[in-house]
C-alpha atoms as a PDB file:
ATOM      1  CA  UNK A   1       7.516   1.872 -18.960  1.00  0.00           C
ATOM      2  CA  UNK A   2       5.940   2.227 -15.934  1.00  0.00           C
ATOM      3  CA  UNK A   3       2.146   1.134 -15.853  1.00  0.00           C
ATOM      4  CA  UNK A   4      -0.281   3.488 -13.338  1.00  0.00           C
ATOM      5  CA  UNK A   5      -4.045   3.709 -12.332  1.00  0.00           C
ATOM      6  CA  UNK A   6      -5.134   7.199 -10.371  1.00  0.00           C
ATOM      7  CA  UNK A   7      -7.895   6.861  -8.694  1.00  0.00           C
ATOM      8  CA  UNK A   8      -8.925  10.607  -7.492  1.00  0.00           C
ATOM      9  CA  UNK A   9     -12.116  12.908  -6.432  1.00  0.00           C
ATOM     10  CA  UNK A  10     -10.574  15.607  -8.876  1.00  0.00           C
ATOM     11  CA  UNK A  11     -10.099  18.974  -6.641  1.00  0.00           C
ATOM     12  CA  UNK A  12      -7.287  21.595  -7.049  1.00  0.00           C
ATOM     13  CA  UNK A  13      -4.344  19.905  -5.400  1.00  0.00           C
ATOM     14  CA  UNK A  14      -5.968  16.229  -7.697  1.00  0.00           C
ATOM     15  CA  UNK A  15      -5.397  18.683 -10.541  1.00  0.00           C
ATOM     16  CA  UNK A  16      -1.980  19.151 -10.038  1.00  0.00           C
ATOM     17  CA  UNK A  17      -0.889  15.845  -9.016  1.00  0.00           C
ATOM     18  CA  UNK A  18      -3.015  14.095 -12.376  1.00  0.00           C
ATOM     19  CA  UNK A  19      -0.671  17.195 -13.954  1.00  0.00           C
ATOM     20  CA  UNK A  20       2.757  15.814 -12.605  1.00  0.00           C
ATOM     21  CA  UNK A  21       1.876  12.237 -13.430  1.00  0.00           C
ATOM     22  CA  UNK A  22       0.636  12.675 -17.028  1.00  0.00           C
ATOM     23  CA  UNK A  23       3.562  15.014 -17.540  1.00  0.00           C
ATOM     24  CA  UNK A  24       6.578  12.468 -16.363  1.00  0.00           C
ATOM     25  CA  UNK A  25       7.963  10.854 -18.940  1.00  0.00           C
ATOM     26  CA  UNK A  26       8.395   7.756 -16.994  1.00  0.00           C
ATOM     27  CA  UNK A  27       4.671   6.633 -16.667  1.00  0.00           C
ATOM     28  CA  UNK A  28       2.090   5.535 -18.300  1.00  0.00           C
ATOM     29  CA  UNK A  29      -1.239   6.526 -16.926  1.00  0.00           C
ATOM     30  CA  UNK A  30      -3.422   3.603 -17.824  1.00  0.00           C
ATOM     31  CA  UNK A  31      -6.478   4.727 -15.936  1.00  0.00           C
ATOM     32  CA  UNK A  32      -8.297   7.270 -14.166  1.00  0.00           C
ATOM     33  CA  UNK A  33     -11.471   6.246 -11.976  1.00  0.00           C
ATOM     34  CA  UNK A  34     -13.241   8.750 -10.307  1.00  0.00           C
ATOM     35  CA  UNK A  35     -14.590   9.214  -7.091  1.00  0.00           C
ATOM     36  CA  UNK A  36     -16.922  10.998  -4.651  1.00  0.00           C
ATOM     37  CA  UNK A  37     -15.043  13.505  -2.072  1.00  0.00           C
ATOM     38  CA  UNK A  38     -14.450  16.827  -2.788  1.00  0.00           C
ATOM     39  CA  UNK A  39     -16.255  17.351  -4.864  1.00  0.00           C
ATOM     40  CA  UNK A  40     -19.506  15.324  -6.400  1.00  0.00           C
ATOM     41  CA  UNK A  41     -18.549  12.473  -8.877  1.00  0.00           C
ATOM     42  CA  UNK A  42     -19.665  14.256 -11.680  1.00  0.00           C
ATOM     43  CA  UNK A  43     -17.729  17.431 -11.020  1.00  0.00           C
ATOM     44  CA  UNK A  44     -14.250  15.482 -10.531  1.00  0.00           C
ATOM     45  CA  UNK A  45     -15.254  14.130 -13.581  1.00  0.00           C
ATOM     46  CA  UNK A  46     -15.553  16.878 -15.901  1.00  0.00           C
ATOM     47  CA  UNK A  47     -12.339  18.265 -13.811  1.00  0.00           C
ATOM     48  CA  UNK A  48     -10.398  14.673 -14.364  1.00  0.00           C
ATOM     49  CA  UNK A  49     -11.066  15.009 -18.223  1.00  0.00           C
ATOM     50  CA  UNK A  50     -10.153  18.755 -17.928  1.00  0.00           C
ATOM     51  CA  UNK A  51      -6.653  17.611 -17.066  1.00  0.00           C
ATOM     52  CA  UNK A  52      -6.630  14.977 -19.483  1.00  0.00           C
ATOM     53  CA  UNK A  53      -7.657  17.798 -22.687  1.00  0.00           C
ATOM     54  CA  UNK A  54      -5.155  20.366 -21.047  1.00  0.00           C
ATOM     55  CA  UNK A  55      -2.661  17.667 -21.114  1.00  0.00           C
ATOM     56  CA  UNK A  56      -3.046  16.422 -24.215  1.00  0.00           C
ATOM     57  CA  UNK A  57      -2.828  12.865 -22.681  1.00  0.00           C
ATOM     58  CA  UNK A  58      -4.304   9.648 -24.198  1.00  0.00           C
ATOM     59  CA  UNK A  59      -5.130   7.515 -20.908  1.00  0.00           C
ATOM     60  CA  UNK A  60      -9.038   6.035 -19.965  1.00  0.00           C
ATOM     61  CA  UNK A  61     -11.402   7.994 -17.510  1.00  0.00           C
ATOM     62  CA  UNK A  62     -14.435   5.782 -16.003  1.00  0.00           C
ATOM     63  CA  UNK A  63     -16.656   6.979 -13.175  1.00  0.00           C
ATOM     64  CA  UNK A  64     -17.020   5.333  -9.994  1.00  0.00           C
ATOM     65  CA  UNK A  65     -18.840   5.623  -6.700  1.00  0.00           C
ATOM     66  CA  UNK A  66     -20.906   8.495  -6.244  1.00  0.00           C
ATOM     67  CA  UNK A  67     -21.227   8.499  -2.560  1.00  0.00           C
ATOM     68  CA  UNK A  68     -19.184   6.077   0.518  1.00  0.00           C
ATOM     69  CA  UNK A  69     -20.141   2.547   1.434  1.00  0.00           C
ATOM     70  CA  UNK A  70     -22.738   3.400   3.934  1.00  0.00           C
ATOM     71  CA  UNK A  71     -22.520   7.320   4.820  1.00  0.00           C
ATOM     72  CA  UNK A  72     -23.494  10.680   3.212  1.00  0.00           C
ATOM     73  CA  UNK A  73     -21.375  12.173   1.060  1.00  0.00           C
ATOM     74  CA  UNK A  74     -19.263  15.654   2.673  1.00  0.00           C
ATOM     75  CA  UNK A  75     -17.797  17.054  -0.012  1.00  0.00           C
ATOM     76  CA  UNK A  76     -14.957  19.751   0.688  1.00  0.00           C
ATOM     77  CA  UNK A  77     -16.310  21.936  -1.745  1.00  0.00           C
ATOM     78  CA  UNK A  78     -16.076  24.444   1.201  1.00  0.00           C
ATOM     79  CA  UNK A  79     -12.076  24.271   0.441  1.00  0.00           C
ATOM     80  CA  UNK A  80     -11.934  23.670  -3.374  1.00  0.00           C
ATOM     81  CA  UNK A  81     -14.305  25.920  -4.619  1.00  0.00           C
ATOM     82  CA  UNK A  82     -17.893  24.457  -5.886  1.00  0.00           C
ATOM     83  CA  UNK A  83     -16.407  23.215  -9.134  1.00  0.00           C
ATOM     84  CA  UNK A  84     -13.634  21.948  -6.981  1.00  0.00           C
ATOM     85  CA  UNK A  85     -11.347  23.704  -9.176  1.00  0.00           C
ATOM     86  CA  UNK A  86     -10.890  27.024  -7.367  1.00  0.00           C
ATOM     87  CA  UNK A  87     -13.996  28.614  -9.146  1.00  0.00           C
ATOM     88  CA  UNK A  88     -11.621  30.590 -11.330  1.00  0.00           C
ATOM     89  CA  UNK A  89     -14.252  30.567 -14.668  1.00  0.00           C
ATOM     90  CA  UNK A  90     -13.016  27.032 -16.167  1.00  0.00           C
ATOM     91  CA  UNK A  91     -15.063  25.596 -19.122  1.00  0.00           C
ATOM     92  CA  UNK A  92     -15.713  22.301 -16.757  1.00  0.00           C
ATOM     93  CA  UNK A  93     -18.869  20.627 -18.409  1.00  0.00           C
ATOM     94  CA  UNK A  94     -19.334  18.620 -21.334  1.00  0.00           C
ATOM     95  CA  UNK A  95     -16.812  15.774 -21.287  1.00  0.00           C
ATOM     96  CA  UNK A  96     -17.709  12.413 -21.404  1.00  0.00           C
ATOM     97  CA  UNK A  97     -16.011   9.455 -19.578  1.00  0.00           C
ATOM     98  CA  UNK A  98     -15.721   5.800 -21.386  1.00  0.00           C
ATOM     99  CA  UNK A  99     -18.618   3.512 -20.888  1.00  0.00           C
ATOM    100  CA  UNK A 100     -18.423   1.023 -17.642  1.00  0.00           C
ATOM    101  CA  UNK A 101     -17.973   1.750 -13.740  1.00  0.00           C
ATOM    102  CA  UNK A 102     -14.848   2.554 -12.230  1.00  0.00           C
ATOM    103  CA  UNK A 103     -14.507  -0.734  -9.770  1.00  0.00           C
ATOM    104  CA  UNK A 104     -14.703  -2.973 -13.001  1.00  0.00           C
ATOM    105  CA  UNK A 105     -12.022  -0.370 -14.861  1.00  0.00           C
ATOM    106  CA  UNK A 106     -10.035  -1.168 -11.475  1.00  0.00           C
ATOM    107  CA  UNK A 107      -9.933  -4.744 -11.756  1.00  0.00           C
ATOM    108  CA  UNK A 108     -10.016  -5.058 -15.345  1.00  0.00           C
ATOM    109  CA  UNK A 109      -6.349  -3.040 -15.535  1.00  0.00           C
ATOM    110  CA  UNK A 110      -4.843  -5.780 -12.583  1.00  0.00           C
ATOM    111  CA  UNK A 111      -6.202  -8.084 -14.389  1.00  0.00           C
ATOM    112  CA  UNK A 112      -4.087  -6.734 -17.551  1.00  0.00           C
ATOM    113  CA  UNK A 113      -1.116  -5.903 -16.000  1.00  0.00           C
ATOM    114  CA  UNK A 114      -0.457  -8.385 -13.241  1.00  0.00           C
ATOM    115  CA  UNK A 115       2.204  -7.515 -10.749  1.00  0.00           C
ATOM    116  CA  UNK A 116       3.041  -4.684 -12.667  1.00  0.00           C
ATOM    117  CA  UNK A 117       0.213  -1.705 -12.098  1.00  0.00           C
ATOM    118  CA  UNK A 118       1.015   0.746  -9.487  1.00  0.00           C
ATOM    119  CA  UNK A 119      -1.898   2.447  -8.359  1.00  0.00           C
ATOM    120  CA  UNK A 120      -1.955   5.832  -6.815  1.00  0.00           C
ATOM    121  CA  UNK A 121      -5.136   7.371  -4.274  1.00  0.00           C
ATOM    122  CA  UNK A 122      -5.946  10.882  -4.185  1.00  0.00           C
ATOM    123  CA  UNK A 123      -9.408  10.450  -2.619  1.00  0.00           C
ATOM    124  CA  UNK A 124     -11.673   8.028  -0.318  1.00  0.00           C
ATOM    125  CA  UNK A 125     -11.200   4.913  -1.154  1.00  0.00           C
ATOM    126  CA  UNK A 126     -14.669   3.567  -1.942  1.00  0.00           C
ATOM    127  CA  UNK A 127     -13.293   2.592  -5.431  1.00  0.00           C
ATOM    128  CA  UNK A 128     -10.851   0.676  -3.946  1.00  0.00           C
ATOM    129  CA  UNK A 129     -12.537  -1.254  -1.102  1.00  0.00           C
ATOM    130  CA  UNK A 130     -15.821  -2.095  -4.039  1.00  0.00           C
ATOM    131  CA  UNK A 131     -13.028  -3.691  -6.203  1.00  0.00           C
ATOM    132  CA  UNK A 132     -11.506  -5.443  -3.654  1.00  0.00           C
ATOM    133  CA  UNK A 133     -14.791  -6.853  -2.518  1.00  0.00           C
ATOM    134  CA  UNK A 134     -15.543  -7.844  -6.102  1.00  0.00           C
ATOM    135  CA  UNK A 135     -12.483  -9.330  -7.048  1.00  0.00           C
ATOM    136  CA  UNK A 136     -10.322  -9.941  -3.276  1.00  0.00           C
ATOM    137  CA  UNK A 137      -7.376 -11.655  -5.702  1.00  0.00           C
ATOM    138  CA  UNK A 138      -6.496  -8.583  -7.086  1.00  0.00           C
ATOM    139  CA  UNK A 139      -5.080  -7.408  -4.172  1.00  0.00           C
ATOM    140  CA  UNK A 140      -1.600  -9.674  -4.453  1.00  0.00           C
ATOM    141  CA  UNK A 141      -1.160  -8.412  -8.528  1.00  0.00           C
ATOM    142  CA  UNK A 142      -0.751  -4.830  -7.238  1.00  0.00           C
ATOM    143  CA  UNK A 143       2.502  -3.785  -7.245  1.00  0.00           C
ATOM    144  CA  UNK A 144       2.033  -0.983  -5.043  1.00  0.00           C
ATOM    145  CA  UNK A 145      -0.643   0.892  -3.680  1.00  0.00           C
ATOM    146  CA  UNK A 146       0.457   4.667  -2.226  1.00  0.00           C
ATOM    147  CA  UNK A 147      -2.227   6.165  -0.632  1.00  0.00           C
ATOM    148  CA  UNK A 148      -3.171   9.987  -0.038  1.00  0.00           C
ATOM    149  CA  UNK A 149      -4.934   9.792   3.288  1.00  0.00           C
ATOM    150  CA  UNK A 150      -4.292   9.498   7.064  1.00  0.00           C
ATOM    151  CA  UNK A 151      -2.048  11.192   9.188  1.00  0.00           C
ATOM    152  CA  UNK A 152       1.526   9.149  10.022  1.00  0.00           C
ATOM    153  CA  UNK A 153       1.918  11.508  13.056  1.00  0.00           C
ATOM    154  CA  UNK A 154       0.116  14.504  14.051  1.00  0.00           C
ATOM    155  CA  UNK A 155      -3.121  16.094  13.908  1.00  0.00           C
ATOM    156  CA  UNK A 156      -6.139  16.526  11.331  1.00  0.00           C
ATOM    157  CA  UNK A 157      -7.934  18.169   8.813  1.00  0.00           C
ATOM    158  CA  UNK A 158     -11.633  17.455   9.035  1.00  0.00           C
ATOM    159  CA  UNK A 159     -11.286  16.892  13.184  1.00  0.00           C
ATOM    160  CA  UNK A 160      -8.704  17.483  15.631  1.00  0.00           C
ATOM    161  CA  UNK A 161      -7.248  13.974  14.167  1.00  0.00           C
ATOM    162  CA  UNK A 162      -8.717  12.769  11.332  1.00  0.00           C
ATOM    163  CA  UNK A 163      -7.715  13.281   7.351  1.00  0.00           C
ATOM    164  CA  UNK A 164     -10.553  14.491   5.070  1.00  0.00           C
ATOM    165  CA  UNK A 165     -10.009  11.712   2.616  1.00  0.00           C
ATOM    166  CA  UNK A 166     -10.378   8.798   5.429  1.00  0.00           C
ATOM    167  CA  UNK A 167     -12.960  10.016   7.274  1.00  0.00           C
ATOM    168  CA  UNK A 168     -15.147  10.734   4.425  1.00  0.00           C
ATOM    169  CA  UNK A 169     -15.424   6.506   4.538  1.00  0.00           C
ATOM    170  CA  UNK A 170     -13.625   5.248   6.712  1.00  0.00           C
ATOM    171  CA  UNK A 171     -15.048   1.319   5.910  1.00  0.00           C
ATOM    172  CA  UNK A 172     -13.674   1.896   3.007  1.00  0.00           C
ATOM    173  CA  UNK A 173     -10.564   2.859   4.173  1.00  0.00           C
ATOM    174  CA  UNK A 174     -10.509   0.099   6.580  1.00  0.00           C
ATOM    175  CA  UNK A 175     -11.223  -2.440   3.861  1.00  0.00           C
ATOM    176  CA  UNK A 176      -8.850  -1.697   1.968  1.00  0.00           C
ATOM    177  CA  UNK A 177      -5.776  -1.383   5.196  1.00  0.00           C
ATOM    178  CA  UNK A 178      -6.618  -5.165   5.484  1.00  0.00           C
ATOM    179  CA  UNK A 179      -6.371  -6.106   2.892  1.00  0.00           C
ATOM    180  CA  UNK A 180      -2.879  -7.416   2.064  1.00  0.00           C
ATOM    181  CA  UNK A 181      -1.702  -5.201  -0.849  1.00  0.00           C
ATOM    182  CA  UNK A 182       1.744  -3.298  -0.775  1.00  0.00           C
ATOM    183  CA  UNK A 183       0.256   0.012   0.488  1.00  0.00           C
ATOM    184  CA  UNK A 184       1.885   3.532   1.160  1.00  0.00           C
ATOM    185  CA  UNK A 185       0.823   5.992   3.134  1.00  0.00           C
ATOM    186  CA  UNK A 186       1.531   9.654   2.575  1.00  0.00           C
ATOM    187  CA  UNK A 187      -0.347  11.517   5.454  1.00  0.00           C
ATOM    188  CA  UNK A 188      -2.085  15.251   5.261  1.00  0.00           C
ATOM    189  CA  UNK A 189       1.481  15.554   7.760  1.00  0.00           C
ATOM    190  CA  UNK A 190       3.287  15.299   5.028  1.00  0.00           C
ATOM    191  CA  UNK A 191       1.699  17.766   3.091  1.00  0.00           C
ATOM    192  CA  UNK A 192       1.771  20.411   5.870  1.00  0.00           C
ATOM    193  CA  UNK A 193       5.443  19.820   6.353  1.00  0.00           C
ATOM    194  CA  UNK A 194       6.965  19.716   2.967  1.00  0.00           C
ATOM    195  CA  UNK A 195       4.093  20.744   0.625  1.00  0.00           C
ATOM    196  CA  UNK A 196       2.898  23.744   1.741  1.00  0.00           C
ATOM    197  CA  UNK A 197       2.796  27.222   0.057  1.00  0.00           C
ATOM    198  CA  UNK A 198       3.278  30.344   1.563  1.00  0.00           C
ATOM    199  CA  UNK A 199       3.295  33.707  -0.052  1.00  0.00           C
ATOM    200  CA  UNK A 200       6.473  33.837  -0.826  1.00  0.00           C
ATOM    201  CA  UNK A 201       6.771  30.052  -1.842  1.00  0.00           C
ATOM    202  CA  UNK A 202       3.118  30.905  -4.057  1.00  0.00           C
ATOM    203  CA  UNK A 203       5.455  34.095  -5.823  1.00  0.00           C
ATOM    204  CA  UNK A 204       8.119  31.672  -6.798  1.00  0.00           C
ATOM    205  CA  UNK A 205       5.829  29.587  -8.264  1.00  0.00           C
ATOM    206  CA  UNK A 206       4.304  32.857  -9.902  1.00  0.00           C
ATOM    207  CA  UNK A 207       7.754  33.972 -11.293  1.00  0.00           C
ATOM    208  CA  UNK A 208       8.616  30.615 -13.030  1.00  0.00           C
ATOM    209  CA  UNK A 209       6.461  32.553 -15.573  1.00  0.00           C
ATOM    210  CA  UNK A 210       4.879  29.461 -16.935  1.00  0.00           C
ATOM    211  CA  UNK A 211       1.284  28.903 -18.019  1.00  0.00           C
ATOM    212  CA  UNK A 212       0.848  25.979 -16.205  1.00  0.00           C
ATOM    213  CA  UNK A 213       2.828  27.297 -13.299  1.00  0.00           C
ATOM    214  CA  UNK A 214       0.114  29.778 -13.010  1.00  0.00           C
ATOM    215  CA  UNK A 215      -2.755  27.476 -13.762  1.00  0.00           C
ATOM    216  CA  UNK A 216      -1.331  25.698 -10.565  1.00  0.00           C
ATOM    217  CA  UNK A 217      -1.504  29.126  -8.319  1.00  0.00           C
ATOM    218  CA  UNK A 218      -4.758  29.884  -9.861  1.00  0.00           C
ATOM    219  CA  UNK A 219      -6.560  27.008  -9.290  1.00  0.00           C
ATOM    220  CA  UNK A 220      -5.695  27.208  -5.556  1.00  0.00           C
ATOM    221  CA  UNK A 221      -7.472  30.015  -4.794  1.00  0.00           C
ATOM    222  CA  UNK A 222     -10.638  29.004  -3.054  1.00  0.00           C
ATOM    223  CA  UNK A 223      -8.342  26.699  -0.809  1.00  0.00           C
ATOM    224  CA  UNK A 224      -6.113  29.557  -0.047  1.00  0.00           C
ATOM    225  CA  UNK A 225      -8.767  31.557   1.024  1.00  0.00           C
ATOM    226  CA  UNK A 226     -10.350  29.037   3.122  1.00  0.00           C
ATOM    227  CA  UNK A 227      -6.539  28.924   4.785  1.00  0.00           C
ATOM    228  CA  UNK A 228      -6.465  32.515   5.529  1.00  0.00           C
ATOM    229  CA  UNK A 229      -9.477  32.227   7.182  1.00  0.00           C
ATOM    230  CA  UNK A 230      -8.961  29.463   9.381  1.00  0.00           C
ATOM    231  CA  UNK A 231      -5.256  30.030   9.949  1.00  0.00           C
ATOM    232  CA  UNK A 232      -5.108  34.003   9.086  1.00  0.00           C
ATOM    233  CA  UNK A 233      -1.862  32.710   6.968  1.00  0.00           C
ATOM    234  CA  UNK A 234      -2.112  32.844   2.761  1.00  0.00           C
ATOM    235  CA  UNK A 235      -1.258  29.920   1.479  1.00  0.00           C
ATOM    236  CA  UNK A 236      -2.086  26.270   0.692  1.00  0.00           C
ATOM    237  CA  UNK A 237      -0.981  22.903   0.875  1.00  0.00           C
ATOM    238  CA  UNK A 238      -0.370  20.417  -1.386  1.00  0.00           C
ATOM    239  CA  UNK A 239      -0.807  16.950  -0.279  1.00  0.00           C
ATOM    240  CA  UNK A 240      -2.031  14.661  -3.251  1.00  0.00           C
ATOM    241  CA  UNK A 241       0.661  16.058  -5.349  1.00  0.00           C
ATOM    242  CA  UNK A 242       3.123  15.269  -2.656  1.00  0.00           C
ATOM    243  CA  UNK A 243       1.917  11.647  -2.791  1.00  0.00           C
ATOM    244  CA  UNK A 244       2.292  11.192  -6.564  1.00  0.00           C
ATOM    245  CA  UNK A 245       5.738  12.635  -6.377  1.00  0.00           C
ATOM    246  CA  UNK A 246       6.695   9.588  -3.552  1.00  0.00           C
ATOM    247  CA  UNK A 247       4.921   7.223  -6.437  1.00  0.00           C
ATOM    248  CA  UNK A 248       6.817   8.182  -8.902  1.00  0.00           C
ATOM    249  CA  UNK A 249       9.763   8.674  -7.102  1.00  0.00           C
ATOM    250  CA  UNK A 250      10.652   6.924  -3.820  1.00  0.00           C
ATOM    251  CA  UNK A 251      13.497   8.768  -2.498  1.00  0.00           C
ATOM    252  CA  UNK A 252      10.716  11.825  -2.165  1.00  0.00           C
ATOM    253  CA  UNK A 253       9.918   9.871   1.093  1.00  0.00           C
ATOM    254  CA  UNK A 254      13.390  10.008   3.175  1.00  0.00           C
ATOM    255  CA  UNK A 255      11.935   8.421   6.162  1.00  0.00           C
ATOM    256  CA  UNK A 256       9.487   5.337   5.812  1.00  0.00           C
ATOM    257  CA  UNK A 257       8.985   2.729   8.142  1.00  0.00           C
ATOM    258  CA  UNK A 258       6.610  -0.647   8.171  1.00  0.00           C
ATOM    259  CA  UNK A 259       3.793  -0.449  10.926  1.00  0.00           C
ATOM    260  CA  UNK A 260       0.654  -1.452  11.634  1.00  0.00           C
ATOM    261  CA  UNK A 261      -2.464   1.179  10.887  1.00  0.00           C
ATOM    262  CA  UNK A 262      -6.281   0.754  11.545  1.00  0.00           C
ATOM    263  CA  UNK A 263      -9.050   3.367  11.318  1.00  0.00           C
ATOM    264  CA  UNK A 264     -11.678   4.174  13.298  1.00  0.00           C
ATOM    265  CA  UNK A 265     -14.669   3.411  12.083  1.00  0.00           C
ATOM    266  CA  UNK A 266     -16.962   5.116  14.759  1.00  0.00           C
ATOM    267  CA  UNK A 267     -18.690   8.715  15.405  1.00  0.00           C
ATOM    268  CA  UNK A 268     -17.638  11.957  17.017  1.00  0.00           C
ATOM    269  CA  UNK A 269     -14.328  13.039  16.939  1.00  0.00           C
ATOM    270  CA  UNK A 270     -12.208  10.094  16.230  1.00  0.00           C
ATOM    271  CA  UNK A 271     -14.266   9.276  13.134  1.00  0.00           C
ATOM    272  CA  UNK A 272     -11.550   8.410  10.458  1.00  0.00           C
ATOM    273  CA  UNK A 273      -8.866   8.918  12.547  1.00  0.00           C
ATOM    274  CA  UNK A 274      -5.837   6.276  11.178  1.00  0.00           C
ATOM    275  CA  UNK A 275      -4.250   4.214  14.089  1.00  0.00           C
ATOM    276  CA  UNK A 276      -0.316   3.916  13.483  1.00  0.00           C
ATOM    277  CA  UNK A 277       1.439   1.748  16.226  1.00  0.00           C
ATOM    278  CA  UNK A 278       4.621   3.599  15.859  1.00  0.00           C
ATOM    279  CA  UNK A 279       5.942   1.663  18.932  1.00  0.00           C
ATOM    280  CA  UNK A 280       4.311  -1.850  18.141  1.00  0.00           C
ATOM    281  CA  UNK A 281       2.055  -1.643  21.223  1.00  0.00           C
ATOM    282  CA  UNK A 282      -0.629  -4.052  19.405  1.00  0.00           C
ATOM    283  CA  UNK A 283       2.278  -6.645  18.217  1.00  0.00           C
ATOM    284  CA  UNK A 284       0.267  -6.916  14.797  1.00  0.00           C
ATOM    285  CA  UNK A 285       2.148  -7.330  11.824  1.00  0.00           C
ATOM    286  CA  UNK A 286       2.801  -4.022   9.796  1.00  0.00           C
ATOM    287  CA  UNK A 287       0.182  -3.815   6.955  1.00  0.00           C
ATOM    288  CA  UNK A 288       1.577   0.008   5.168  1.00  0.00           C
ATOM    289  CA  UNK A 289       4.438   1.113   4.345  1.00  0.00           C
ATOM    290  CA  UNK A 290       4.242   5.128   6.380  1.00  0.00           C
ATOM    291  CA  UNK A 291       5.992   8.160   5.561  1.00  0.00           C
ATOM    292  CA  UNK A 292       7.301   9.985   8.047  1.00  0.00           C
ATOM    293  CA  UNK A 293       9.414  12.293   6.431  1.00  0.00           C
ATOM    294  CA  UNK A 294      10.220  13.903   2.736  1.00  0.00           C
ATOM    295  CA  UNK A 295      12.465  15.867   1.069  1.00  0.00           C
ATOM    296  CA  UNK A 296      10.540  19.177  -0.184  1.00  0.00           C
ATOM    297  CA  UNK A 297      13.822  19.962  -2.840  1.00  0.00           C
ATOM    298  CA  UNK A 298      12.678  16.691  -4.838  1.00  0.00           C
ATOM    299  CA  UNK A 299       8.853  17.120  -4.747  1.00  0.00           C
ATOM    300  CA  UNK A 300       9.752  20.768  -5.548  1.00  0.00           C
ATOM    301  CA  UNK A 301      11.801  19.605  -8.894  1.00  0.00           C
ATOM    302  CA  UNK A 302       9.214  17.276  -9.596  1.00  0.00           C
ATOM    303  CA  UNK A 303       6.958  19.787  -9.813  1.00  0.00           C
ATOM    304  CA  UNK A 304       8.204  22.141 -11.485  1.00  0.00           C
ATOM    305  CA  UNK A 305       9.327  19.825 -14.075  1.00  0.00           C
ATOM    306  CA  UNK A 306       5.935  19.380 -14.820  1.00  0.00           C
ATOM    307  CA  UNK A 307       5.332  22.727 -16.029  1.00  0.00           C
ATOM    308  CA  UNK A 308       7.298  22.266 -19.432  1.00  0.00           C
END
């Protein structure tokens, strides 16, 4: 059995990939340590244990950094709805997470399974780059690291090229690209090319005719409608489900290569935005592991797998 930690700021694509993880019969989700991002901590909380009671899962939830290193907190509550869950009525308050912080959950599960945890990011990685500065060892008992964030080639989501999750804290990001694990990156590319919904993709979801098929649509609803007004297109993308699909499955990714990546850790524009030397310009050795390509037919059976 496979041993995972999530880390995740729980919006409505989080939902769905905490869905397809505690659903596979392959994994064991250890952990869950929530973040800041989309939404405030305490709302991906109560949506994190949401999952977990909808689920029916036994795995540990801990709360984590309530705001990046040194910045603000944006939340994309403008895309995810307020409760970060599409705003669709859910009973989202109440829950309680276990007793400690997050970072110490982090290095605590290494620590217990060394060489052998495989941890997946579906948010900033604040989480990540605390524990790492707590406990810098940790880094070479990871077995892998796959990482929602960054674009592998092509443009943005919060500027013209920077991914939310990364430029929310991009020290943190930074942090953690140096330092040493075995990292993956699955870009907000990836999701546009071969996770995205259109209507008639969102009806054949629809006519699976499965609760949780729905849930899925539903729960999309304030991003779809922030999609439609920015594009004029209905729809929504998928991109942290997309990542835990390549996690639990690497063939997902068809087209991977080793390079070197950096972020950006200044203002304006650039802000966040994740350096890939695609043509080894900077002759540094290749720190991540970055998909450049997937196969939508296997995420699509992954997901819909989940829905049993």
């Amino acid at each position: 059995m496979r041993h995972l930690l999530i880390d995740t700021d729980t919006g409505s694509d989080d939902a769905v990939a905490l869905l397809m993880a505690m659903k596979s019969p392959d994994v064991k989700v250890e952990v869950i340590t929530i973040v800041a991002g989309n939404v405030p901590a305490d709302k991906a909380l109560q949506n994190a244990l949401y999952m977990v009671d909808l689920c029916q899962y036994e795995t540990k939830v801990y709360l984590g950094a309530e705001k990046p290193l040194i910045r603000p907190l944006f939340t994309a509550q403008f895309v995810h709805g307020d409760d970060g869950m599409g705003d669709i009525g859910l009973d989202l308050k109440g829950r309680k997470p276990l007793e400690g912080h997050a970072v110490d959950a982090i290095i605590d599960t290494v620590n217990k399974f060394p060489n052998e945890i495989e941890i997946i990011t579906l948010g900033p990685l604040t989480n990540m780059a605390l524990a790492l500065a707590k406990a810098p060892e940790i880094a070479s008992k990871i077995k892998s690291c796959v990482i929602m964030g960054g674009v592998g080639f092509g443009y943005g989501n919060i500027t013209p090229v920077s991914e939310y999750n990364i430029w929310v804290d991009p020290e943190a990001a930074q942090m953690v690209f140096q330092s040493g694990m075995n990292m993956t990156m699955v870009g907000w590319d990836i999701s546009i090319k071969y996770a995205a919904f259109d209507q008639k993709a969102t009806q054949e979801l629809r006519n699976i005719q499965k609760p949780l098929a729905d849930f899925v649509v539903d729960i999309q609803g304030a991003k779809a409608r922030f999609t439609s007004e920015i594009t004029g297109e209905i729809g929504f993308d998928l991109p942290d489900p997309i990542t835990v699909a390549v996690a639990l499955d690497r063939t997902v990714a068809t087209d991977i290569k080793k390079l070197y990546v950096e972020v950006v850790l200044g203002e304006g524009l650039t802000r966040g935005q994740t350096i890939v030397d695609h043509t080894n310009i900077l002759k540094l050795k290749p720190n991540m592991e970055v998909v450049l390509e997937a196969s939508r037919e296997k995420f699509l059976a992954q997901l819909y797998s989940s829905f049993d």
